[in-house]
C-alpha atoms as a PDB file:
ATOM      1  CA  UNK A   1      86.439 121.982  81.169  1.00  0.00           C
ATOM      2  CA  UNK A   2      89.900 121.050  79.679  1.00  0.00           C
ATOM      3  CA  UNK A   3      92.788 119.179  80.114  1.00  0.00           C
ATOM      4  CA  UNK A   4      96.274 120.609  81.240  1.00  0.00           C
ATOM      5  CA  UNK A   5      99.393 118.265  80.491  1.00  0.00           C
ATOM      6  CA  UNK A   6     102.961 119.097  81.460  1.00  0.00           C
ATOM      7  CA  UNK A   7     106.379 117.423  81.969  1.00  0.00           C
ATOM      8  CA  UNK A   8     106.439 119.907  85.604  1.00  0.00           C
ATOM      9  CA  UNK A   9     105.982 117.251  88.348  1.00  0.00           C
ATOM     10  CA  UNK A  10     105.471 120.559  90.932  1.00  0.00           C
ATOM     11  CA  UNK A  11     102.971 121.624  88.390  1.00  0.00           C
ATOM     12  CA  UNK A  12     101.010 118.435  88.634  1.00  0.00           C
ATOM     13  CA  UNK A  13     101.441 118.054  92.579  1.00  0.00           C
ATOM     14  CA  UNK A  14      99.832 121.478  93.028  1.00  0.00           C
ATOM     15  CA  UNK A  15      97.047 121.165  90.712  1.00  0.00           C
ATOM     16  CA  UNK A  16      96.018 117.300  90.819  1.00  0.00           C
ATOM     17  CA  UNK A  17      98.016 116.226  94.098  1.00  0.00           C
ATOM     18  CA  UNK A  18      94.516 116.441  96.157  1.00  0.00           C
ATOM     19  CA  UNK A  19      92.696 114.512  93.566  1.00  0.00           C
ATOM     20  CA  UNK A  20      95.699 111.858  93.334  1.00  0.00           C
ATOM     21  CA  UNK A  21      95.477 111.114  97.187  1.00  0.00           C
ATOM     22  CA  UNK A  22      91.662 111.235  97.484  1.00  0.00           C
ATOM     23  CA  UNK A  23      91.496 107.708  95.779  1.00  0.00           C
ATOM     24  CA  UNK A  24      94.326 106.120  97.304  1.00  0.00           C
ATOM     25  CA  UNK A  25      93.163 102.203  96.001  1.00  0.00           C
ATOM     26  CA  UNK A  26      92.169 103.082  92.524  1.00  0.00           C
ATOM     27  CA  UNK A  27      94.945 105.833  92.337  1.00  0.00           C
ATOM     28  CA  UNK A  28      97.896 102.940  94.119  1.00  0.00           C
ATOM     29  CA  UNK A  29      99.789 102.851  91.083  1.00  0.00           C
ATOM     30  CA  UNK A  30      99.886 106.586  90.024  1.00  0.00           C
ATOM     31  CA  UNK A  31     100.717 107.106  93.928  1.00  0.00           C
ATOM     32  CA  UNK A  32     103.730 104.885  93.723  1.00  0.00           C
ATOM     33  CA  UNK A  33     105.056 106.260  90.404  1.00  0.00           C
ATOM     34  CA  UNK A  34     105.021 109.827  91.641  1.00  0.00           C
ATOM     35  CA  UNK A  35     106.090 108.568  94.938  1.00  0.00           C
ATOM     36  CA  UNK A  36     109.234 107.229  93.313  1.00  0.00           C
ATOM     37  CA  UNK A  37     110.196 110.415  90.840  1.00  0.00           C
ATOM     38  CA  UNK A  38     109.953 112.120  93.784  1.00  0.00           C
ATOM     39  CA  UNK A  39     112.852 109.964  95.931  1.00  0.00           C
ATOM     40  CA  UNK A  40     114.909 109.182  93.019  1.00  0.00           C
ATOM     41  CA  UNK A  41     113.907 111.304  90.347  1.00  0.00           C
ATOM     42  CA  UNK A  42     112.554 112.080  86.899  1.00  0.00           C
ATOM     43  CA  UNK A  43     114.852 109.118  85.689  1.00  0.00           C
ATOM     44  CA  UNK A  44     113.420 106.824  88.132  1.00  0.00           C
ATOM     45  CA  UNK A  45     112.076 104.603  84.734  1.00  0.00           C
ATOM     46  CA  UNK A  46     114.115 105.449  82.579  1.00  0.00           C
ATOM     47  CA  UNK A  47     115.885 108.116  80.241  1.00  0.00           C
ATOM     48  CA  UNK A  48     112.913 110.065  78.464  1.00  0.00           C
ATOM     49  CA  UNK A  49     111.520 112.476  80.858  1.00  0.00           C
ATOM     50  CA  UNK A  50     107.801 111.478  82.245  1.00  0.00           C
ATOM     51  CA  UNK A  51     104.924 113.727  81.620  1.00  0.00           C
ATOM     52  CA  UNK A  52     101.538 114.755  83.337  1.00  0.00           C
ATOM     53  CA  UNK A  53      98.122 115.383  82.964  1.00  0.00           C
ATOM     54  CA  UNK A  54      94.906 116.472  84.931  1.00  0.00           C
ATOM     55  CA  UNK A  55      91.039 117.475  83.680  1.00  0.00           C
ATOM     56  CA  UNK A  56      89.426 120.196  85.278  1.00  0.00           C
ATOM     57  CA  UNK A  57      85.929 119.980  85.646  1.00  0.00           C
ATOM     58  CA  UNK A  58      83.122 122.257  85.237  1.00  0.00           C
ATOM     59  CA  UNK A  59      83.363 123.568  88.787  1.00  0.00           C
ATOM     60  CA  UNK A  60      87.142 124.112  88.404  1.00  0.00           C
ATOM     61  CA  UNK A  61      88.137 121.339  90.556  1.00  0.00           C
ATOM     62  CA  UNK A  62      90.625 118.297  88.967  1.00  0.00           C
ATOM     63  CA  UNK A  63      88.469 115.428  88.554  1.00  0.00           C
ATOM     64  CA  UNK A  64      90.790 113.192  86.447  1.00  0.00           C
ATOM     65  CA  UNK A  65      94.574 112.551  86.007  1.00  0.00           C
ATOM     66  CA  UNK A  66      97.149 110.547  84.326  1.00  0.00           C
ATOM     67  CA  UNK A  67     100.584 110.429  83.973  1.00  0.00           C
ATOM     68  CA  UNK A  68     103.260 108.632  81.994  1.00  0.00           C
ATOM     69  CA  UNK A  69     106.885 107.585  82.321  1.00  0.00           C
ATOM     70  CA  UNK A  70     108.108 105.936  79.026  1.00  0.00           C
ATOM     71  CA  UNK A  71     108.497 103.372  77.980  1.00  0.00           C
ATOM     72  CA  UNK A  72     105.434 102.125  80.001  1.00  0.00           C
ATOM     73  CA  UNK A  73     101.962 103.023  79.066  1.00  0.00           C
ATOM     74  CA  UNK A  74     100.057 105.908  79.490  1.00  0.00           C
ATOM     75  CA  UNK A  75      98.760 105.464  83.346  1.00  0.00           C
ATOM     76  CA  UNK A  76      95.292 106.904  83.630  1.00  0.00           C
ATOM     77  CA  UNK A  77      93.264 107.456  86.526  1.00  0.00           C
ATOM     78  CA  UNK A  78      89.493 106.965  87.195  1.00  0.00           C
ATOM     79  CA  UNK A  79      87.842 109.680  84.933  1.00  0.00           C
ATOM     80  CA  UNK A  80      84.502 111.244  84.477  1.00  0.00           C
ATOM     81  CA  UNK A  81      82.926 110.314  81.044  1.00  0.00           C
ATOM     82  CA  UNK A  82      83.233 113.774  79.433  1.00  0.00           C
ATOM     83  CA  UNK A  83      87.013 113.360  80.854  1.00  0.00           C
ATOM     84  CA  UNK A  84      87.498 110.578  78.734  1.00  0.00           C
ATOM     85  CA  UNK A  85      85.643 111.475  75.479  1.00  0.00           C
ATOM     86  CA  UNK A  86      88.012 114.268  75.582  1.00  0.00           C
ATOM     87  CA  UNK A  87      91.440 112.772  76.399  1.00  0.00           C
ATOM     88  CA  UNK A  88      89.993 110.737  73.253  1.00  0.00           C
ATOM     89  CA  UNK A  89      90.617 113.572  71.339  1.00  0.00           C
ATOM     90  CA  UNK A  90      93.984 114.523  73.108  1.00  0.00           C
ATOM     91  CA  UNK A  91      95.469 111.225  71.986  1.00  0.00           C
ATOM     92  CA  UNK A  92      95.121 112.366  68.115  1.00  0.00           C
ATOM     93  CA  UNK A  93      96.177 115.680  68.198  1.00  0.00           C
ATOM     94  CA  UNK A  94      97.955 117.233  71.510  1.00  0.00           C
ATOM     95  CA  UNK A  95     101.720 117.046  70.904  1.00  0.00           C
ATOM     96  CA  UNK A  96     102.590 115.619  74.219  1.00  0.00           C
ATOM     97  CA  UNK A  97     100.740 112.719  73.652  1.00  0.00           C
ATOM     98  CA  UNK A  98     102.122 111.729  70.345  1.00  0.00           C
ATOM     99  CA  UNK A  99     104.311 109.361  71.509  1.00  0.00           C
ATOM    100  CA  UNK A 100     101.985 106.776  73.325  1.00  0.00           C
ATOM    101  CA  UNK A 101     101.789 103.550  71.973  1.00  0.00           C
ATOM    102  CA  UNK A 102     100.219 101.980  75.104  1.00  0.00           C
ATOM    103  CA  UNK A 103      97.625 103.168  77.494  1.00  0.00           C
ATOM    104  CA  UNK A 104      96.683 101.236  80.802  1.00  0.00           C
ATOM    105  CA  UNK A 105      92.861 102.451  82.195  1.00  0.00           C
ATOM    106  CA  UNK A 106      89.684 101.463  84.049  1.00  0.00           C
ATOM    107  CA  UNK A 107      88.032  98.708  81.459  1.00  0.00           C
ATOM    108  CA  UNK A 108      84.968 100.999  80.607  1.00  0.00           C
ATOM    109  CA  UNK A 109      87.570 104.009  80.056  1.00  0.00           C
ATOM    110  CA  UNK A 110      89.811 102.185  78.308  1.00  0.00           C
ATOM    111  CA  UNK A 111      87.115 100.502  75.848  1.00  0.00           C
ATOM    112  CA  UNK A 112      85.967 104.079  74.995  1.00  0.00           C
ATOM    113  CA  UNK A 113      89.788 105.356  74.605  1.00  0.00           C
ATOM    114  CA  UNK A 114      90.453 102.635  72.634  1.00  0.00           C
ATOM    115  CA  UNK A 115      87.447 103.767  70.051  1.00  0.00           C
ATOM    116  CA  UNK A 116      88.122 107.367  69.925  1.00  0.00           C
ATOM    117  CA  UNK A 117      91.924 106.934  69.453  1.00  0.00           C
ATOM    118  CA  UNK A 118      91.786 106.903  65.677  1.00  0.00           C
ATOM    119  CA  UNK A 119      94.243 104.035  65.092  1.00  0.00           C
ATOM    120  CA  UNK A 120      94.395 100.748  65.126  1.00  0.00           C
ATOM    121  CA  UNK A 121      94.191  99.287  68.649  1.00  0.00           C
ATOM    122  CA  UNK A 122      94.452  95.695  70.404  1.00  0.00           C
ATOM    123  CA  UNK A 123      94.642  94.750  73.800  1.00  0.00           C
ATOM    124  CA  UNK A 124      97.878  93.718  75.309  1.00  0.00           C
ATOM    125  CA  UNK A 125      96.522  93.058  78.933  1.00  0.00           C
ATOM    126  CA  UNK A 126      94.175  92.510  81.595  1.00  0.00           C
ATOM    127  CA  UNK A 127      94.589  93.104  85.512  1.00  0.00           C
ATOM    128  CA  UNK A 128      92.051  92.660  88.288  1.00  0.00           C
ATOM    129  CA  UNK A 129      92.943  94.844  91.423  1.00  0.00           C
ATOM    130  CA  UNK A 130      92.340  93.395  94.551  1.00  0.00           C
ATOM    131  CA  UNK A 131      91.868  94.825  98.240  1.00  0.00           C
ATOM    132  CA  UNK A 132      92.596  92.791 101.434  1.00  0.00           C
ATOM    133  CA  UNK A 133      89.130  91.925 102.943  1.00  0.00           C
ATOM    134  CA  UNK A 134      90.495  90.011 105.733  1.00  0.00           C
ATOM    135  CA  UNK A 135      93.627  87.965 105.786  1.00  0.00           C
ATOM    136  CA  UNK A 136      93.411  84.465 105.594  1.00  0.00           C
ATOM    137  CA  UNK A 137      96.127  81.672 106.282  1.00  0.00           C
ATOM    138  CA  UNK A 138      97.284  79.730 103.500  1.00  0.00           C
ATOM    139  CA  UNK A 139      95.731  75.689 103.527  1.00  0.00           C
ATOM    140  CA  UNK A 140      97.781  74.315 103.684  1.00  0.00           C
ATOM    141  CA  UNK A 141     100.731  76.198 105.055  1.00  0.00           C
ATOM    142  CA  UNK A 142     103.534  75.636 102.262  1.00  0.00           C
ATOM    143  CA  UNK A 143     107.067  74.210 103.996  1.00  0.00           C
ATOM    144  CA  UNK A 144     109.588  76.912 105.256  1.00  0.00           C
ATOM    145  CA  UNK A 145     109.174  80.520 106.680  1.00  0.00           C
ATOM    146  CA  UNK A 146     109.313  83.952 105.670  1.00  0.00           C
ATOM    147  CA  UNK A 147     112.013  86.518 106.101  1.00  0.00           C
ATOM    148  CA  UNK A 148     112.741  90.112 105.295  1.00  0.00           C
ATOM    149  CA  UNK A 149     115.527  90.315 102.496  1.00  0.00           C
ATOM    150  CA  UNK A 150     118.829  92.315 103.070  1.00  0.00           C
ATOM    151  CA  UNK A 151     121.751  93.751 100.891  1.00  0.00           C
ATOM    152  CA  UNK A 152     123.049  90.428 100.776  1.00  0.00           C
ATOM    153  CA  UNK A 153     120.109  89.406  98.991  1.00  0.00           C
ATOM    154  CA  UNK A 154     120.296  91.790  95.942  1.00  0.00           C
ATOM    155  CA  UNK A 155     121.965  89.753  93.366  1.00  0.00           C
ATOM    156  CA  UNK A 156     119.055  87.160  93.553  1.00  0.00           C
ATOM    157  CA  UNK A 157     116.509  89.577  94.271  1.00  0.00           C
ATOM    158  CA  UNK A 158     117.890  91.317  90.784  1.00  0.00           C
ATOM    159  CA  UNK A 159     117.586  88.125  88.705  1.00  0.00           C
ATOM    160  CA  UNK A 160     114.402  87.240  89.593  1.00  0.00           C
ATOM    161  CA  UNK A 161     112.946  90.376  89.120  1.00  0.00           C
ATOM    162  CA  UNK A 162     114.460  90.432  85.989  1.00  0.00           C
ATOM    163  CA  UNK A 163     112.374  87.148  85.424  1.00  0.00           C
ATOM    164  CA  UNK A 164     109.615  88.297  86.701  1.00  0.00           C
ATOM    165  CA  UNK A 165     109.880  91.028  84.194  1.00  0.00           C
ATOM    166  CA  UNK A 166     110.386  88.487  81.466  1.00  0.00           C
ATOM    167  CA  UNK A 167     108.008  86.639  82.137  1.00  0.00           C
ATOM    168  CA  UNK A 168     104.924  89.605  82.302  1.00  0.00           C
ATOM    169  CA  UNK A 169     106.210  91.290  79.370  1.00  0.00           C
ATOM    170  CA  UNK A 170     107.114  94.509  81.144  1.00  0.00           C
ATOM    171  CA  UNK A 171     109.476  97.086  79.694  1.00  0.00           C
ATOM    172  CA  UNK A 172     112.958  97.488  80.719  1.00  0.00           C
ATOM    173  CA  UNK A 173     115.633  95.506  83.224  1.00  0.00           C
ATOM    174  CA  UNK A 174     115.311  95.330  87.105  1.00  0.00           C
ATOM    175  CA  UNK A 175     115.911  98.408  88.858  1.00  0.00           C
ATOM    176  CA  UNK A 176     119.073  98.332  91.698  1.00  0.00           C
ATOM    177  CA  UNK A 177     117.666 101.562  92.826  1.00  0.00           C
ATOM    178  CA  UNK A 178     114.185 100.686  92.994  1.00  0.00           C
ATOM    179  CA  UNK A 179     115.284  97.401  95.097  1.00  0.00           C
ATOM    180  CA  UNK A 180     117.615  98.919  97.046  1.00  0.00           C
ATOM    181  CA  UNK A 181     114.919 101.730  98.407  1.00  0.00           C
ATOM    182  CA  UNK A 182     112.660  98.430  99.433  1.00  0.00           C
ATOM    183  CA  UNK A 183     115.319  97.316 101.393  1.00  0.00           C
ATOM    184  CA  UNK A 184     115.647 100.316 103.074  1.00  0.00           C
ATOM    185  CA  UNK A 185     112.178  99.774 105.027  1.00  0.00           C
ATOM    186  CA  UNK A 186     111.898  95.933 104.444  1.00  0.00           C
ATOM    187  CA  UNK A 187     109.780  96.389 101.402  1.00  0.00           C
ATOM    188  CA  UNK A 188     110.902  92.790 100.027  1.00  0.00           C
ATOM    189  CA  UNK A 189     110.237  89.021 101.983  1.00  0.00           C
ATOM    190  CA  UNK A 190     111.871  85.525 100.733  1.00  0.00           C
ATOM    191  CA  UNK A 191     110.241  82.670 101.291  1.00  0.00           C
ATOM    192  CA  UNK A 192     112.621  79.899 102.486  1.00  0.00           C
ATOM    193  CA  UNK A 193     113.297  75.973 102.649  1.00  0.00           C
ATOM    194  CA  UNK A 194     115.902  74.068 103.461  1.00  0.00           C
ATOM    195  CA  UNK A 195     117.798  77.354 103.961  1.00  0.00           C
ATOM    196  CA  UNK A 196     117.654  78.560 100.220  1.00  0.00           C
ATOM    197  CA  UNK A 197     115.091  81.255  99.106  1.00  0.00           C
ATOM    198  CA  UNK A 198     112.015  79.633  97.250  1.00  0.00           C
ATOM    199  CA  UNK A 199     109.622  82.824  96.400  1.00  0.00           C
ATOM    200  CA  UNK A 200     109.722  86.397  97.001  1.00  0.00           C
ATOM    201  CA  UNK A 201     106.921  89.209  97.530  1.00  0.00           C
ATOM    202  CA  UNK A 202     107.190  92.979  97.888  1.00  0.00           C
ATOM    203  CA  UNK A 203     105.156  95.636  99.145  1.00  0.00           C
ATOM    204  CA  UNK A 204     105.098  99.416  98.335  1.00  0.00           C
ATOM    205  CA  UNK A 205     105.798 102.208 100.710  1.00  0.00           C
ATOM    206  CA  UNK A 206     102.285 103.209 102.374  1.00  0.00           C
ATOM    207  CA  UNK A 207     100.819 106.075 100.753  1.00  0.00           C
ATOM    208  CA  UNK A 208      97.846 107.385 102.239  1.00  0.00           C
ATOM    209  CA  UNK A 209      97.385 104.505 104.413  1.00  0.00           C
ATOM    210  CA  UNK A 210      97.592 102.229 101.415  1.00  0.00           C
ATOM    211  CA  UNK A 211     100.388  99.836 100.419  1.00  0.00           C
ATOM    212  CA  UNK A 212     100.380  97.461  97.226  1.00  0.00           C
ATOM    213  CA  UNK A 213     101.975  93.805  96.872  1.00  0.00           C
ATOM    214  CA  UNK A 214     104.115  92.991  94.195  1.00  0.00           C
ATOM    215  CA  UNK A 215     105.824  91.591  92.284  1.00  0.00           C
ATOM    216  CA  UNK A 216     105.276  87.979  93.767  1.00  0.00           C
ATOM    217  CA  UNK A 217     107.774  85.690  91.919  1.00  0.00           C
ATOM    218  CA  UNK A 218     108.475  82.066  92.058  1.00  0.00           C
ATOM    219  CA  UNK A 219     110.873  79.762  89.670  1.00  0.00           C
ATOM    220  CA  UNK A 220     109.097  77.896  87.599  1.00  0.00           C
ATOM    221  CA  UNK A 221     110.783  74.539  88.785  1.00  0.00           C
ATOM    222  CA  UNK A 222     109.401  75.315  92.808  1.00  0.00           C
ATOM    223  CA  UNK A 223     105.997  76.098  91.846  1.00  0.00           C
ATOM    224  CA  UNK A 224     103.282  74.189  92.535  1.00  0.00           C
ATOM    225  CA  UNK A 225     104.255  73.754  96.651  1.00  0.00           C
ATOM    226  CA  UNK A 226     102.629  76.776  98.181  1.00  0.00           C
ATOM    227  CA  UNK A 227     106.029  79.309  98.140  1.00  0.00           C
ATOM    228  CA  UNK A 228     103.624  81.975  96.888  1.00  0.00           C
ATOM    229  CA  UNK A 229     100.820  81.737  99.062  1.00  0.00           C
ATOM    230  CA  UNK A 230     103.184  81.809 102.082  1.00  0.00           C
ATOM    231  CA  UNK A 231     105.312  84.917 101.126  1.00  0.00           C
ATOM    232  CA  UNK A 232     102.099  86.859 100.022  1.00  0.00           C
ATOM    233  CA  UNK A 233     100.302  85.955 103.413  1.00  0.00           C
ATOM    234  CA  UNK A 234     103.992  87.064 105.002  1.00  0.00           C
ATOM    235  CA  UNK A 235     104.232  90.618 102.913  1.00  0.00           C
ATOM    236  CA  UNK A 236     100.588  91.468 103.254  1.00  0.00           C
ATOM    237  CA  UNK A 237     101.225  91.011 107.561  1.00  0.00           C
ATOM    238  CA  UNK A 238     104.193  93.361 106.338  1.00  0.00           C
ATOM    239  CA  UNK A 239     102.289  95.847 104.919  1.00  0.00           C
ATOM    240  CA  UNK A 240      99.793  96.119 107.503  1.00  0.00           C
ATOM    241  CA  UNK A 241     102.723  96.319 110.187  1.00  0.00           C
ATOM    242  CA  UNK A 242     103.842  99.336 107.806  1.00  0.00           C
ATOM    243  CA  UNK A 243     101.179 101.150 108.390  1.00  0.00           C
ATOM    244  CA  UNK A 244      98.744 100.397 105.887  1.00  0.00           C
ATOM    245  CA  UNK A 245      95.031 100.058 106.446  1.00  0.00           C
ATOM    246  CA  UNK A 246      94.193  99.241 102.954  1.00  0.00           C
ATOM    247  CA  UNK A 247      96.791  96.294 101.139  1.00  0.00           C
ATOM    248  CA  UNK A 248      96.481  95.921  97.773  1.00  0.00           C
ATOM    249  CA  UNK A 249      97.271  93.683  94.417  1.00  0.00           C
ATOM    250  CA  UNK A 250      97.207  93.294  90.705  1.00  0.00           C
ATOM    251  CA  UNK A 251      97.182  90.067  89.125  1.00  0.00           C
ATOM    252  CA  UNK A 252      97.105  88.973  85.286  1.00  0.00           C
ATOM    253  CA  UNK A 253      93.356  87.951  84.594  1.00  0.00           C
ATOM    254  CA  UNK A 254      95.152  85.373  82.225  1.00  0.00           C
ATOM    255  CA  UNK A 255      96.472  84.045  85.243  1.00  0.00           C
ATOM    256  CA  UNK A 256      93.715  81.992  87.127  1.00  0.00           C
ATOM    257  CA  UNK A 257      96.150  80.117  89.471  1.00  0.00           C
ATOM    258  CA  UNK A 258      97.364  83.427  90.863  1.00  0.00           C
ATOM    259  CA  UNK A 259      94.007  85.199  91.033  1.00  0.00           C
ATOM    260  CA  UNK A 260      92.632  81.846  92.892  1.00  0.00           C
ATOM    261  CA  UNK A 261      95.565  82.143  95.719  1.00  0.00           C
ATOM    262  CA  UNK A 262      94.912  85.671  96.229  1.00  0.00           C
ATOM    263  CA  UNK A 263      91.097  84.969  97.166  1.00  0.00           C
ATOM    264  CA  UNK A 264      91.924  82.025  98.993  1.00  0.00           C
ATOM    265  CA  UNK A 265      93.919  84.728 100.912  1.00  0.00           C
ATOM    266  CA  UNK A 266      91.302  86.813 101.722  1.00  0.00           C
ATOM    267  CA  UNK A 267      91.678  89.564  98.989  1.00  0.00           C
ATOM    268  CA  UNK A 268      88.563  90.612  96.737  1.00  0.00           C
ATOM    269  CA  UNK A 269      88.374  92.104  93.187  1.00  0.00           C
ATOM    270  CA  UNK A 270      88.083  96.141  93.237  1.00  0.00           C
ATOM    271  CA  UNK A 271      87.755  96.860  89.239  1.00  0.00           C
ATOM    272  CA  UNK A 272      89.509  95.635  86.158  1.00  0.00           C
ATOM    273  CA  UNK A 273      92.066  97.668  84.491  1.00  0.00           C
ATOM    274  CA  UNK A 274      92.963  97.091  80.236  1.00  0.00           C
ATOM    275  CA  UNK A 275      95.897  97.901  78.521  1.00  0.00           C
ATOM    276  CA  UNK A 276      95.902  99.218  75.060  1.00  0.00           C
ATOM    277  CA  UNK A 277      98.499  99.449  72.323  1.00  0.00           C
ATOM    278  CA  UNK A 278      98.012 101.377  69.005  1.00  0.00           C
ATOM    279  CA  UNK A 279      98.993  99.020  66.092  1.00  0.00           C
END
């Protein structure tokens, strides 16, 4: 039993790609990372070149992953406990992993990673996932309708991602490359009223059948009305128009307004995921 890490992204596909794709709602975000190095690259987050990792069980089959594409935290995957006592031990000595500072996991994994990390730890974050139970419509519907952005659209659709960035405390600027590969399949919907954009929502390619919302972003001077619910009702009829049989969502457990919209919606909590940062 041991884990493997690598910077090889082929390496990782051929070892862990099955075990990546057999939990397609707890996996969504490792899905859509590696779904994006793969159309745009290993630069696809940034400059410093991402890295891999997948545990190998008893029986020789991968049981756990993770990877990580700096500057945003170590992603880690659902893991078997003797997975996680042991990527404990990674954190403090395997050279690869020497530059985490954050880690994002499953709240049980993440409380144990946390302890056997040998520094100084506090958390930075808390996310609920959510899967679409049954879609509900918004009560009442918010003023205005939904439509599918276009390339005339990217200037605002780069400023308030930028906010939306802001505002979550996420690493790094807006991506023109990420936005502009949503376009491509009508990945992003504004919400609009008296003809000017109030709210937008985004959904993920469908991986596996799966497709997650996000980000959902409205001003701060038109909240309040409803913009949200409307555009994330609109997106997740997207996403299931995609393709997807399963839509998902994170939300900020600091956030009850958002996480009380979603479940109006119809979407239900899956499992709680932590982020960690070494002091």
């Amino acid at each position: 039993m041991t884990w493997t890490f690598t910077h090889d992204l082929a390496a990782f596909r051929a070892a862990a790609g099955p075990a990546v794709a057999a939990e397609p709602v707890s996996h969504t975000s490792l899905l859509t990372v590696l779904d994006a190095l793969e159309r745009r690259g290993p630069d696809a987050y940034g400059s410093t070149e991402p890295f891999f990792g997948w545990w190998t069980g008893a029986g020789g089959d991968v049981t756990g992953v993770l990877l990580c594409t700096p500057p945003y935290p170590l992603l880690i995957g659902a893991l078997p406990e003797v997975a996680v006592r042991e990527l404990g031990a990674a954190l403090a000595a395997e050279p690869l992993l020497a530059g985490v500072g954050t880690l994002d996991a499953r709240r049980r994994d993440a409380e144990a990673l946390a302890s056997a990390w040998g520094r100084p730890t506090e958390v930075t974050g808390e996310n609920r996932l959510y899967r679409l139970a049954g879609l509900r419509s918004p009560d009442p519907v918010p003023a205005g309708r939904a439509r599918t952005a276009t390339e005339a659209d990217l200037p605002l659709l780069l400023d308030w991602s930028g906010a939306f960035k802001r505002e979550t405390g996420q690493p790094g600027g807006p991506s023109e490359a990420s936005l502009r590969d949503r376009l491509s399949y009508g990945g992003v919907l504004l919400w609009e009223h008296a003809g000017r954009p109030v709210s937008m929502a985004g959904f993920f390619r469908v991986i596996g059948a799966a497709s997650r919302v996000g980000p959902v972003y409205t001003p701060p001077e038109l909240r309040g009305r409803g913009y949200a619910a409307g555009v994330t009702h609109a997106v997740s009829e997207a996403a299931y128009a995609a393709g997807a049989s399963e839509v998902l969502l994170f939300t900020d457990l600091a956030n009850p307004t958002s996480n009380g919209v979603y479940q109006r919606l119809g979407y239900a909590p899956v499992e709680d995921r932590v982020q960690v940062a070494a002091l």
